[in-house]
Protein backbone atom coordinates (compact mmCIF):
# COMPACT_ATOMS: atom_id res chain seq x y z
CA UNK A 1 -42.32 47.50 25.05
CA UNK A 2 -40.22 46.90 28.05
CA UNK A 3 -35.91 46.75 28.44
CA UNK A 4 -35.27 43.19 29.16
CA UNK A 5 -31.57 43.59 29.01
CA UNK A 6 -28.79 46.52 28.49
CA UNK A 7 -25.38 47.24 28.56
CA UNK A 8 -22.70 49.86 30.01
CA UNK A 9 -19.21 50.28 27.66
CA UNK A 10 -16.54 52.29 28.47
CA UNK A 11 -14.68 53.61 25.41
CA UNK A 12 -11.39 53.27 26.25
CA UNK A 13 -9.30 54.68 22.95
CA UNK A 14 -10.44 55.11 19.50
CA UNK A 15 -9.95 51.54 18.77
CA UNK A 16 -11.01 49.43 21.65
CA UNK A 17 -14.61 49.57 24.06
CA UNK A 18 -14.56 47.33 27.18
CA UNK A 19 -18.01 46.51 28.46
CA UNK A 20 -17.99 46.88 32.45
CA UNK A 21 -21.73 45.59 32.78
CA UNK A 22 -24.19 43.84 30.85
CA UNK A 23 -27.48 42.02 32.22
CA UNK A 24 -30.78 40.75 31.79
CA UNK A 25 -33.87 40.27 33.44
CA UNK A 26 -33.71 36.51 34.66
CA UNK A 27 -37.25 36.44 34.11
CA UNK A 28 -36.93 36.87 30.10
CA UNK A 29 -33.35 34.44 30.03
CA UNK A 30 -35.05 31.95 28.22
CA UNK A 31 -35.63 34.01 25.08
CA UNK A 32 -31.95 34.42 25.01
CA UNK A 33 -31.97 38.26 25.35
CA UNK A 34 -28.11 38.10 26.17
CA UNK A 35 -27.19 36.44 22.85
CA UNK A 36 -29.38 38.95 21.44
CA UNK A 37 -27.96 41.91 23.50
CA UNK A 38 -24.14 40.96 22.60
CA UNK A 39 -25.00 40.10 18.69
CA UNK A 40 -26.00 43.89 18.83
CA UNK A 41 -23.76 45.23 20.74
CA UNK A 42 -21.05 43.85 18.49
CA UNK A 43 -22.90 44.93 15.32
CA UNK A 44 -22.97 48.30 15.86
CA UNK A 45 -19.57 48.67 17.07
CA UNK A 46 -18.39 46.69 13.89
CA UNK A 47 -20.69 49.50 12.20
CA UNK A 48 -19.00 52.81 13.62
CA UNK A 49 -15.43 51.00 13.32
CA UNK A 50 -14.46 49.76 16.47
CA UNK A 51 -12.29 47.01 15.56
CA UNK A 52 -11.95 45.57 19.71
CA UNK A 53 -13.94 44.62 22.24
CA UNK A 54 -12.64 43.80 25.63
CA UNK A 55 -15.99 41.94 27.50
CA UNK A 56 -13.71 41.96 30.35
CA UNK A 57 -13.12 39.41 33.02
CA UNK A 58 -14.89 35.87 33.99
CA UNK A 59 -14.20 35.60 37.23
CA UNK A 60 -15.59 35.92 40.88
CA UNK A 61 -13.48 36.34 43.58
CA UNK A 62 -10.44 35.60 41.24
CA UNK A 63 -11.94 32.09 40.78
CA UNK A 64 -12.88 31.13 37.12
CA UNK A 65 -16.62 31.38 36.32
CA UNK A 66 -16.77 28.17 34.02
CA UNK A 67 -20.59 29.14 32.40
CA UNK A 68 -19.35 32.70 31.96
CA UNK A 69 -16.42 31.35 30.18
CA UNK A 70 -18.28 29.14 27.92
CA UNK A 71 -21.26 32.08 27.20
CA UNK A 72 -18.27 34.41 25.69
CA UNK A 73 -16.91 31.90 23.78
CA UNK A 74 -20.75 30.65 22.84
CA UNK A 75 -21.00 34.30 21.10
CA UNK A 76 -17.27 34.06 19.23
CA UNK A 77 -15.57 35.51 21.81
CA UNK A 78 -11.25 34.99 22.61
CA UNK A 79 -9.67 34.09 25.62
CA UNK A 80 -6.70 36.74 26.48
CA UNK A 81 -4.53 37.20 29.64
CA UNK A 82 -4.29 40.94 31.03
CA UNK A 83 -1.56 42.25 33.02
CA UNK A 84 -3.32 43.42 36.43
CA UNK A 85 -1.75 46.26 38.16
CA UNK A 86 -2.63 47.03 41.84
CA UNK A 87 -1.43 48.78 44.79
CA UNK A 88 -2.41 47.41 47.98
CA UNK A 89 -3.55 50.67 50.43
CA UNK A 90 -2.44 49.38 54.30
């Protein structure tokens, strides 16, 4: 009856999505709605094709989030490197 969790994905080409947000109410954390959201998530990309997923970043403040890490690779996820491009406006 009520959203506990959700997600926002950018499709970024016909072959890779990049989720930019995805959250749950800390309230319902204990029934694991995250695993549940990203096991979805995944499944009905892998359904319509979409052989990539970029989950994006684990970081705050360009420091490593260690628990974010270890919750992407918890669900199967890879660790990657991206190129970061940037132009600093003085």
């Amino acid at each position: 009856e009520n959203n506990v969790a959700a997600a926002i994905v950018f499709h970024l080409s016909k072959t890779i999505v990049r989720v930019v947000y995805w959250g749950d109410l800390p309230k319902f954390s204990e029934l694991k709605t995250m695993n549940y959201l990203s096991y979805n998530v995944f499944q009905y990309y892998k359904e319509i094709q979409i052989p990539f997923i970029d989950i994006g970043h684990s970081t705050v403040d360009s420091v490593p989030n260690h628990g974010l890490c270890e919750f992407k690779e918890s669900i199967g996820c890879s660790i990657g490197l991206l190129n970061e491009y940037y132009k600093e406006i003085n």
